[in-house]
N, C-alpha and C. Protein backbone atom coordinates (compact mmCIF):
# COMPACT_ATOMS: atom_id res chain seq x y z
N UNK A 1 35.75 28.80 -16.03
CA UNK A 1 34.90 27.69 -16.35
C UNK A 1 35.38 26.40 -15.68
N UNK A 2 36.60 26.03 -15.49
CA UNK A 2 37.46 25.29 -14.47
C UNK A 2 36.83 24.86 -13.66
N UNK A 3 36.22 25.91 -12.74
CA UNK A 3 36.35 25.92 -11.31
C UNK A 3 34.66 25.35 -11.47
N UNK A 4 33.88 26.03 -12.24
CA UNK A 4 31.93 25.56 -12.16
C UNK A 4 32.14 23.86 -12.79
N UNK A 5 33.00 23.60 -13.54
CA UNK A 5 32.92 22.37 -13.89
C UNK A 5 33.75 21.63 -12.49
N UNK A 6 34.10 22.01 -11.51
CA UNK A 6 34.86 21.05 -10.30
C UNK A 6 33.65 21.07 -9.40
N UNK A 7 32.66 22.43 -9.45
CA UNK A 7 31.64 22.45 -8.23
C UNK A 7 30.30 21.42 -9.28
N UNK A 8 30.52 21.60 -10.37
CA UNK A 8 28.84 20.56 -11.10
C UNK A 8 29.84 19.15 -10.49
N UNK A 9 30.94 18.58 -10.69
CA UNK A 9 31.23 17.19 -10.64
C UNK A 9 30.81 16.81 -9.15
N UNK A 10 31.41 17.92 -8.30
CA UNK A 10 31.24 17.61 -6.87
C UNK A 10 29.63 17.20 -6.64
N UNK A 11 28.95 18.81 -7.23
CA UNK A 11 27.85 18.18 -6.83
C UNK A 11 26.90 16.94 -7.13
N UNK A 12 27.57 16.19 -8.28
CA UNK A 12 27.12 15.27 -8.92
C UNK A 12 27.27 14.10 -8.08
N UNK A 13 28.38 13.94 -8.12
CA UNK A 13 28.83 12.66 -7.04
C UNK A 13 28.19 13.05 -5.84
N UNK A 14 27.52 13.75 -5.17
CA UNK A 14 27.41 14.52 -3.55
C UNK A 14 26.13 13.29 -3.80
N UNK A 15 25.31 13.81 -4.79
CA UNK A 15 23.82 13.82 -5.63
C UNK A 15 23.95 11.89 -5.18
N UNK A 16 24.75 11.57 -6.15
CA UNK A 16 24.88 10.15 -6.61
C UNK A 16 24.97 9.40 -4.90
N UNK A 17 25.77 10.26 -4.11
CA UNK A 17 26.32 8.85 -2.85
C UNK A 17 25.31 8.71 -1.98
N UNK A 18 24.03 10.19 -2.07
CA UNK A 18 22.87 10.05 -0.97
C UNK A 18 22.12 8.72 -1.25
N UNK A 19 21.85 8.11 -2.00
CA UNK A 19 21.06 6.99 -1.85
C UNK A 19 21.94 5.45 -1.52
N UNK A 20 23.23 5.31 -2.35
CA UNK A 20 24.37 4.26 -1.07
C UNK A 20 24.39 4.95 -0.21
N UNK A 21 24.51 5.78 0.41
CA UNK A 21 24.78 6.36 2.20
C UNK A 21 23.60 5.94 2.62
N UNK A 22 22.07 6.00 1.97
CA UNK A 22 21.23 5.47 2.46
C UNK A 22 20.96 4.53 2.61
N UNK A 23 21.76 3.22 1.56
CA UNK A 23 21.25 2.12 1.95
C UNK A 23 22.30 1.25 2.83
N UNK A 24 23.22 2.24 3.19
CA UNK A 24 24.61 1.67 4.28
C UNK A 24 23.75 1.45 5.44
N UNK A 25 22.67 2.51 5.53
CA UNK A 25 22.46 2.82 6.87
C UNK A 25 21.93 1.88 7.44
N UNK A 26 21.06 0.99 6.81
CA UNK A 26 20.64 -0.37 6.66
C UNK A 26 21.41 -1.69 7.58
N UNK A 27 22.88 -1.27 7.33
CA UNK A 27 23.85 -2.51 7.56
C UNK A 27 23.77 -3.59 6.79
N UNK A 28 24.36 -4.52 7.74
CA UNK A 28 24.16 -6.08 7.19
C UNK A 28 23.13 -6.25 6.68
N UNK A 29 21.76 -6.06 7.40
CA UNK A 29 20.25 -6.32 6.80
C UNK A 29 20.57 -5.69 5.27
N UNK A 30 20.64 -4.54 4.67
CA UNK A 30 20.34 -3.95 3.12
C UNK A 30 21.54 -4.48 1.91
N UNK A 31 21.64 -5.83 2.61
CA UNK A 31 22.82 -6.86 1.74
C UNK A 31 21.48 -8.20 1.62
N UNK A 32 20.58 -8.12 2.54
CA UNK A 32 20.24 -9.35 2.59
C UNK A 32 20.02 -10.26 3.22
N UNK A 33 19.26 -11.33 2.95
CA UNK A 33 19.51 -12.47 4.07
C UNK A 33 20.84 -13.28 4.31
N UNK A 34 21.64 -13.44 5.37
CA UNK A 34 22.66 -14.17 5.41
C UNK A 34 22.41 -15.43 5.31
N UNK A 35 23.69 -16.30 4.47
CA UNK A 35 23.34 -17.65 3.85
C UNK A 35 23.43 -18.41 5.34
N UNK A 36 22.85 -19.70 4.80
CA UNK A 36 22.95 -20.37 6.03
C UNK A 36 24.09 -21.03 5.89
N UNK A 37 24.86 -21.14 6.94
CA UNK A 37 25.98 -22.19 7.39
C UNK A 37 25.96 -23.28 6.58
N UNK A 38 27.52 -23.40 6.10
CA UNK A 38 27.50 -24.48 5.58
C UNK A 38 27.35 -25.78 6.43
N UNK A 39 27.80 -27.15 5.96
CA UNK A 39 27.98 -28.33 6.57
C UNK A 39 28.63 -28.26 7.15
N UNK A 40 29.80 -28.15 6.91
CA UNK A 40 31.21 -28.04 7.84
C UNK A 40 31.22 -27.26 8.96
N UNK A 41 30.50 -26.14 9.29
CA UNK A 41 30.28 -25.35 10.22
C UNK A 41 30.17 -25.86 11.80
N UNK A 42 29.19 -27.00 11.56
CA UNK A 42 28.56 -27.54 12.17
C UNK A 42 29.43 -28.67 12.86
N UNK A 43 30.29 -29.47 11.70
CA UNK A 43 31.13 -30.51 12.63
C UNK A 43 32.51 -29.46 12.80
N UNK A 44 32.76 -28.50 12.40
CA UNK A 44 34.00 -27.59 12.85
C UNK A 44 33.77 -27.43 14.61
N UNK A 45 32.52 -26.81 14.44
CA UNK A 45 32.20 -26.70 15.91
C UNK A 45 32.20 -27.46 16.94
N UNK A 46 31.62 -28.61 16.30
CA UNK A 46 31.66 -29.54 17.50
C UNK A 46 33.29 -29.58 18.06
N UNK A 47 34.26 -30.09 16.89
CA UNK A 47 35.05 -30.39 16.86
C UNK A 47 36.42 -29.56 17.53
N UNK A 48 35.78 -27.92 17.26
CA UNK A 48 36.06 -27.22 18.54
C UNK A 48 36.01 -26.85 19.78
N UNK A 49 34.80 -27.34 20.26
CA UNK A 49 34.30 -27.93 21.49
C UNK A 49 35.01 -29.00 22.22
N UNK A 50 35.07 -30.00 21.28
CA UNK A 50 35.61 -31.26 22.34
C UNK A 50 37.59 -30.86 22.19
N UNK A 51 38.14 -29.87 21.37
CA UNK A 51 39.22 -29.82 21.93
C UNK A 51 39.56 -28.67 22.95
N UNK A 52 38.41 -27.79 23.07
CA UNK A 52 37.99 -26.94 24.46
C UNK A 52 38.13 -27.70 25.65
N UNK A 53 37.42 -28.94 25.47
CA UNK A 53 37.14 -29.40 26.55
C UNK A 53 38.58 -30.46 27.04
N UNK A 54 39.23 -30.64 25.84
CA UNK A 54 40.37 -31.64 26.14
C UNK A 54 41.69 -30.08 26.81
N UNK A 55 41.58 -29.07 26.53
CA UNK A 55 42.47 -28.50 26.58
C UNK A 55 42.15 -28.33 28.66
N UNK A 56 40.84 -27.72 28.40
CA UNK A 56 40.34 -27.60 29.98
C UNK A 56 41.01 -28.84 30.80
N UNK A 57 40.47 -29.90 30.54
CA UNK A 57 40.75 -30.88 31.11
C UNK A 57 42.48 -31.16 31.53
N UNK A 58 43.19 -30.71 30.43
CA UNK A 58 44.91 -30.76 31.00
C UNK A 58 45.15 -29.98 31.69
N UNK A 59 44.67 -28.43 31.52
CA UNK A 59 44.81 -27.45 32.51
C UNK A 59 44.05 -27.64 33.77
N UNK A 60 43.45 -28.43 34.02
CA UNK A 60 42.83 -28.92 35.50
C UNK A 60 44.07 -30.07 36.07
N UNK A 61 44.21 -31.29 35.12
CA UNK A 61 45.42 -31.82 35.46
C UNK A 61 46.48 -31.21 36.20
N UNK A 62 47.16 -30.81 35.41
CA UNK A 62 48.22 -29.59 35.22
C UNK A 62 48.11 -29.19 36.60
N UNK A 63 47.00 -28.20 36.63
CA UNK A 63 46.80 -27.61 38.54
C UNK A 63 47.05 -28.71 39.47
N UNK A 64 46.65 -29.59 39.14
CA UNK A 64 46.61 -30.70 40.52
C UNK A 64 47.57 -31.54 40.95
N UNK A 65 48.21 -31.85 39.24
CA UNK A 65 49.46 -32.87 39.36
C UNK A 65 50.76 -31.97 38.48
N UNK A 66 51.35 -31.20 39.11
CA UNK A 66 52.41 -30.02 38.48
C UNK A 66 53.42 -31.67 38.08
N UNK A 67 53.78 -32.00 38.87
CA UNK A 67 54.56 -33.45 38.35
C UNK A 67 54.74 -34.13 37.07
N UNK A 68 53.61 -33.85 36.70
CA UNK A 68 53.13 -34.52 35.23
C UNK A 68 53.51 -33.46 33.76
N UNK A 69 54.07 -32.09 34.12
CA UNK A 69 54.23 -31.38 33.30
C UNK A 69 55.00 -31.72 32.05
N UNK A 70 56.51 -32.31 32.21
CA UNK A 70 57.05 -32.54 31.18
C UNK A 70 56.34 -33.61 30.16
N UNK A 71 55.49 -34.48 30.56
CA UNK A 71 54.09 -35.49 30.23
C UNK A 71 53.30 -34.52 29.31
N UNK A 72 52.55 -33.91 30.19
CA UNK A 72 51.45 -32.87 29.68
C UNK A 72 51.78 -32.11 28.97
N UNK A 73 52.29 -30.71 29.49
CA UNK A 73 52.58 -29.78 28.58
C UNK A 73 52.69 -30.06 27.16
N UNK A 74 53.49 -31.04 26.46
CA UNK A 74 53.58 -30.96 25.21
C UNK A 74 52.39 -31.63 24.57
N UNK A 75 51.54 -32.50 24.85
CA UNK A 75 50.17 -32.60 24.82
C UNK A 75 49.15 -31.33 24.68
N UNK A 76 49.11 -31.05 25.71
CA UNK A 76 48.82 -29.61 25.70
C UNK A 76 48.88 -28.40 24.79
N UNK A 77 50.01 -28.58 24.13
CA UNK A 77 50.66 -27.50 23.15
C UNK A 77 49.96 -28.26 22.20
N UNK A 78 49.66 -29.45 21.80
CA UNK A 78 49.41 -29.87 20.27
C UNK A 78 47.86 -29.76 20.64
N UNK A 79 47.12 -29.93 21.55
CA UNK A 79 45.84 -29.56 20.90
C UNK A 79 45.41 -27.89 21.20
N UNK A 80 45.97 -27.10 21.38
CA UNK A 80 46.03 -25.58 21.74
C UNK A 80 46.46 -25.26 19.99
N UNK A 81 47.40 -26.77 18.98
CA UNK A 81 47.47 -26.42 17.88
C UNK A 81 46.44 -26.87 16.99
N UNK A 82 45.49 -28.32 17.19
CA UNK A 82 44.55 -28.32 17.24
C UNK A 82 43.25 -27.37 16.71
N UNK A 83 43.23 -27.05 17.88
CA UNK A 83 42.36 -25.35 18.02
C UNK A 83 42.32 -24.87 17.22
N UNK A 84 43.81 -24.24 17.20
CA UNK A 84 44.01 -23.19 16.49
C UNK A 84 43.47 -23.51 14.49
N UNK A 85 44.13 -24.70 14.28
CA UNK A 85 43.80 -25.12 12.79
C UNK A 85 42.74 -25.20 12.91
N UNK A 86 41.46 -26.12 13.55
CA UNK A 86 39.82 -25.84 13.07
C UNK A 86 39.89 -24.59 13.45
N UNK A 87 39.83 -23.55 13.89
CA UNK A 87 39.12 -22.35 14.44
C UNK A 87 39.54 -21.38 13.32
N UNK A 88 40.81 -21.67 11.89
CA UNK A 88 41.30 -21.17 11.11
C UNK A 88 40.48 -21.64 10.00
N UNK A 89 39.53 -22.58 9.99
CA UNK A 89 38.64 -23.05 9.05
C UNK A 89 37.10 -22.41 9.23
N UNK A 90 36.98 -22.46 10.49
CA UNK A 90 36.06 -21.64 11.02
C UNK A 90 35.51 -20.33 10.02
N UNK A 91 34.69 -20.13 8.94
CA UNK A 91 34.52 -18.35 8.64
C UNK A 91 34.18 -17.72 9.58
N UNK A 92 32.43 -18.49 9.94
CA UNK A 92 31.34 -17.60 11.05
C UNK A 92 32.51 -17.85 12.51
N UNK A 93 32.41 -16.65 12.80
CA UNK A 93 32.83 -16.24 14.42
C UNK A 93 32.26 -17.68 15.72
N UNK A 94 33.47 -17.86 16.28
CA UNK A 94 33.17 -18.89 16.73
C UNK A 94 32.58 -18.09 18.90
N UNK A 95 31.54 -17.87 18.96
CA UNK A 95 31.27 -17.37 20.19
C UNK A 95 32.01 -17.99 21.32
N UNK A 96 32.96 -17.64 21.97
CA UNK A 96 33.59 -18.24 23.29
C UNK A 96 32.31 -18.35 24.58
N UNK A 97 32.57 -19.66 24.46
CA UNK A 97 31.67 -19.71 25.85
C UNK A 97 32.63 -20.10 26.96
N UNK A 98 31.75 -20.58 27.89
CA UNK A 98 32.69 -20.94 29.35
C UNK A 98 33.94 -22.35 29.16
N UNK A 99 34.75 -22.27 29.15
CA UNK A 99 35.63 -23.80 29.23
C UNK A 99 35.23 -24.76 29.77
N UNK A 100 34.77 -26.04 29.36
CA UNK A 100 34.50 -27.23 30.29
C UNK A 100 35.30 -27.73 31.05
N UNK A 101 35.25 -27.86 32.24
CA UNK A 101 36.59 -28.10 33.18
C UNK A 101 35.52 -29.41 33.94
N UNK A 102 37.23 -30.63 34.39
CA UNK A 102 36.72 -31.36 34.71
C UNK A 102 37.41 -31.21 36.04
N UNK A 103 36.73 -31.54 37.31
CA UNK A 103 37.29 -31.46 38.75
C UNK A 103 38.48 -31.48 39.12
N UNK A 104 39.37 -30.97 39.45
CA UNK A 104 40.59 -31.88 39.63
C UNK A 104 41.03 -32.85 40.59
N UNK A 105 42.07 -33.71 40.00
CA UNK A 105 42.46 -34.56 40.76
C UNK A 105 43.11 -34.31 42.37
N UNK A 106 43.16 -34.98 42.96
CA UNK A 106 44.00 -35.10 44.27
C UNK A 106 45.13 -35.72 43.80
N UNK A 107 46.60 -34.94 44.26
CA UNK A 107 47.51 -35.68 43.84
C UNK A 107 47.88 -36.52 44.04
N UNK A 108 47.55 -37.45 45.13
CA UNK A 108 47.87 -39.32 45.11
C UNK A 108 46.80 -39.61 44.04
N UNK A 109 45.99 -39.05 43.59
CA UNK A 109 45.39 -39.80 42.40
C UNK A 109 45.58 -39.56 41.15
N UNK A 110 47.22 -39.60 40.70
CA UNK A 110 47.87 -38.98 39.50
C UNK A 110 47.50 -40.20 38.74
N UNK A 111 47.43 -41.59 39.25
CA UNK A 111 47.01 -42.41 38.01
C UNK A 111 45.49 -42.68 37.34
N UNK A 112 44.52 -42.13 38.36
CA UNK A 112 43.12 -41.97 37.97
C UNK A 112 42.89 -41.10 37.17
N UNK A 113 43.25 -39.85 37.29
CA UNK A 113 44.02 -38.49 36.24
C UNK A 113 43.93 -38.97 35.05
N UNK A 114 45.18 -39.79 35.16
CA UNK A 114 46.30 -39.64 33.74
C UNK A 114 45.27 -41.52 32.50
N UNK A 115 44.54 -42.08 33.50
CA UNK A 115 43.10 -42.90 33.11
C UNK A 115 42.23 -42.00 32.60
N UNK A 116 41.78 -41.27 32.99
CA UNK A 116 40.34 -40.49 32.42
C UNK A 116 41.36 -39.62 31.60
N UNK A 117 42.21 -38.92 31.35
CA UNK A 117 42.74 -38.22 30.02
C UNK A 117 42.82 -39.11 29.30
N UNK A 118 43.25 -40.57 29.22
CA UNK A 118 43.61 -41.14 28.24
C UNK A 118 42.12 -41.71 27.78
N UNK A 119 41.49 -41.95 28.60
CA UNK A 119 39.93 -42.11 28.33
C UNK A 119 39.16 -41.16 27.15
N UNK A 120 39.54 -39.89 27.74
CA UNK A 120 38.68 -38.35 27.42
C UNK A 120 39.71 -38.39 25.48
N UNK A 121 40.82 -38.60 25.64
CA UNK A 121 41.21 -39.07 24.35
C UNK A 121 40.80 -40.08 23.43
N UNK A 122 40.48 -40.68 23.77
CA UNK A 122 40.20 -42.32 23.36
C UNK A 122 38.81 -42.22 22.58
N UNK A 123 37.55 -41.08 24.06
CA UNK A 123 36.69 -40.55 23.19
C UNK A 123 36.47 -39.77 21.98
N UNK A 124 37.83 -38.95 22.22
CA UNK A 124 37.59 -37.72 21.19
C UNK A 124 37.98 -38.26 19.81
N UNK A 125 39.19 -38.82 20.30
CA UNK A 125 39.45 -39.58 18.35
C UNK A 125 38.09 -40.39 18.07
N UNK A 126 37.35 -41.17 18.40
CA UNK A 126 36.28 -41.75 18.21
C UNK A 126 35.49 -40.65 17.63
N UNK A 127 34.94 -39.33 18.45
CA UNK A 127 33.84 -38.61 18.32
C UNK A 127 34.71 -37.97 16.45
N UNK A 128 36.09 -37.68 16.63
CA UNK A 128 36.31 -37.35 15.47
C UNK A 128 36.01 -38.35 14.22
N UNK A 129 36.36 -39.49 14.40
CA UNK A 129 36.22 -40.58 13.21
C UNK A 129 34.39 -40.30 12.91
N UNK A 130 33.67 -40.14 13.92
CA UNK A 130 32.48 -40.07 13.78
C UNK A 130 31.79 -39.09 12.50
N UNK A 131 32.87 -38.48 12.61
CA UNK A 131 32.14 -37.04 11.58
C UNK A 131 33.00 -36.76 10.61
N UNK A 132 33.74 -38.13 9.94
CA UNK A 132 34.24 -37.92 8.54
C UNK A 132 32.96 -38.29 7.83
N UNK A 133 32.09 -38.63 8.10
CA UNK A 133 31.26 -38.86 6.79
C UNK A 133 30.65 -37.66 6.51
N UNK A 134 30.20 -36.67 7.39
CA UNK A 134 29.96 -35.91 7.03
C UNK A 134 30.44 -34.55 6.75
N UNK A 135 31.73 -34.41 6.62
CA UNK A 135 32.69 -33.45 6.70
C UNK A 135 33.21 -33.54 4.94
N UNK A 136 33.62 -32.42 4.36
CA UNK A 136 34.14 -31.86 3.07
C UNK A 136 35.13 -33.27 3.01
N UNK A 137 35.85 -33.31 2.23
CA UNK A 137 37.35 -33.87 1.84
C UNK A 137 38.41 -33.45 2.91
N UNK A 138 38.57 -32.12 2.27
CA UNK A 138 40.03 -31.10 3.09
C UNK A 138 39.62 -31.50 4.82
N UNK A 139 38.36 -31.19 5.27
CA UNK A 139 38.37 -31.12 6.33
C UNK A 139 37.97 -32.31 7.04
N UNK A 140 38.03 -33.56 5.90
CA UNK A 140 37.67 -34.82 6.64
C UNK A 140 39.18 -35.41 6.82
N UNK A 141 40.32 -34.99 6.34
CA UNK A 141 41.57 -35.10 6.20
C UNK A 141 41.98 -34.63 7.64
N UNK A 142 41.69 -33.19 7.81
CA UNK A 142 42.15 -32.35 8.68
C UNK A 142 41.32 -33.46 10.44
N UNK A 143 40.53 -33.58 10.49
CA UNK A 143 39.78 -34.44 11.27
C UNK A 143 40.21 -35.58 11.92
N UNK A 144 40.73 -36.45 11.12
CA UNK A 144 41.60 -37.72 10.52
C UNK A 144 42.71 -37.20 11.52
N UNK A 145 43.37 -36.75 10.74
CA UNK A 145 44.84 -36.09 11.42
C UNK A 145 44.84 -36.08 13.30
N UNK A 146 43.94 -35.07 13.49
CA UNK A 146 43.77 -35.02 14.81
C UNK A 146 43.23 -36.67 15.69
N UNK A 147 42.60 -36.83 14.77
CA UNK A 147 41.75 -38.43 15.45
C UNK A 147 43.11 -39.03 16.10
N UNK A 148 44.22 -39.18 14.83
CA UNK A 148 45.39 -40.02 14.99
C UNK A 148 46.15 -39.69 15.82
N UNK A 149 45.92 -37.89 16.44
CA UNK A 149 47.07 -37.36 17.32
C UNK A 149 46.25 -38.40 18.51
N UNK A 150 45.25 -37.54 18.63
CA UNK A 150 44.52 -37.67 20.03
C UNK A 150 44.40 -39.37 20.69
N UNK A 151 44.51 -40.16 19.63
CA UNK A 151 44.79 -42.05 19.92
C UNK A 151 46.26 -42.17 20.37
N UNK A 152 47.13 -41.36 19.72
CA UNK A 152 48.48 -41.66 20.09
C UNK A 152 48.70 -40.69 21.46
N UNK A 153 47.92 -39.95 22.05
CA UNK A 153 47.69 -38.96 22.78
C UNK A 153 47.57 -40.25 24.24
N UNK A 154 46.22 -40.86 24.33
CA UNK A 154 45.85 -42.20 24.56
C UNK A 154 46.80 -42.98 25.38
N UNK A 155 47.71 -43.70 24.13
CA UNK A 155 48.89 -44.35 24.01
C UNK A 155 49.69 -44.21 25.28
N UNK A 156 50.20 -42.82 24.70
CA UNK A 156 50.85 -42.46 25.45
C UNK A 156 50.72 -42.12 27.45
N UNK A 157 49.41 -41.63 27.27
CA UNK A 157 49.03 -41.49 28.82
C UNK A 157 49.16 -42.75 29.62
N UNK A 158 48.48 -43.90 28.98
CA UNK A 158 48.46 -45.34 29.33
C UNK A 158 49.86 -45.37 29.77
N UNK A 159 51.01 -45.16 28.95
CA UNK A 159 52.00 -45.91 29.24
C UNK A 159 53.23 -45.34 30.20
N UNK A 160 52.26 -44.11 30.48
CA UNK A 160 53.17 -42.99 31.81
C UNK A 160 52.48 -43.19 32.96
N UNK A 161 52.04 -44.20 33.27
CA UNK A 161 51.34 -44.80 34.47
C UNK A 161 52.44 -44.41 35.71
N UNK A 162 52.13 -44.03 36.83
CA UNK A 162 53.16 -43.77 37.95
C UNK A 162 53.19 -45.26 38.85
């Protein structure tokens, strides 16, 4: 009797999983409509964008004026950390598109360079201050933070003039 009561359970559960197996088959769709994006989504992104584009922009430097490395590089490293913290706030998958790259310099023009980075900074803390109003708390903090790197980012380029 053991053994007919192990083949009724089996077949019970077998019975029971055909209609979830059926509605797996469905996918994502037989969950539903997906919610829409929050607020934050929206200035995360941007906000990952313009440090795409600041990162591009040193690595174009970088190629043109190797000179400037001990300068750069550690610049470099903090918004690559940047990145990394919005893109950790990020839920929805952030699609990689192409890197914005800006031309590079000619190396007698290491101080026109090291002007438009401090420029391209100058913008971005701005574009960041721009979108605390509409950003959570946590992530109007997190925003903030960077604004203050990327001004002292600025600062600093200004004052490594060759």
């Amino acid at each position: 009797m053991r053994a007919d009561l192990r083949r009724r359970s089996v077949l019970a559960a077998a019975g029971a999983a055909v209609p979830l197996l059926a509605a797996g088959c469905k996918g994502v769709g037989g969950l539903g409509t997906l919610p829409r994006p929050g607020p934050d989504v929206a200035v995360l992104r941007a906000a990952i964008g313009t440090e795409q584009a600041l990162i591009a922009r040193y690595r174009s430097a970088l190629a043109a004026s190797p000179g400037w490395q001990d300068t750069l590089d550690p610049v470099l490293d903090q918004h690559l950390a940047h990145l990394a913290a919005l893109r950790s706030r990020l839920i929805s998958p952030v699609t990689p598109g192409p890197a914005r790259t800006s031309p590079p310099a000619a190396a007698g023009q290491a101080a026109v360079g090291l002007s438009a980075l401090a420029a391209a900074e100058q913008a971005a803390a701005g574009a960041l201050i721009s979108r605390l109003a509409t950003a959570s708390p946590s992530l109007a903090q997190l925003l903030a933070s960077i604004s203050a790197s990327e001004a002292s980012h600025a600062a600093l380029l200004r004052m490594h003039r060759p």
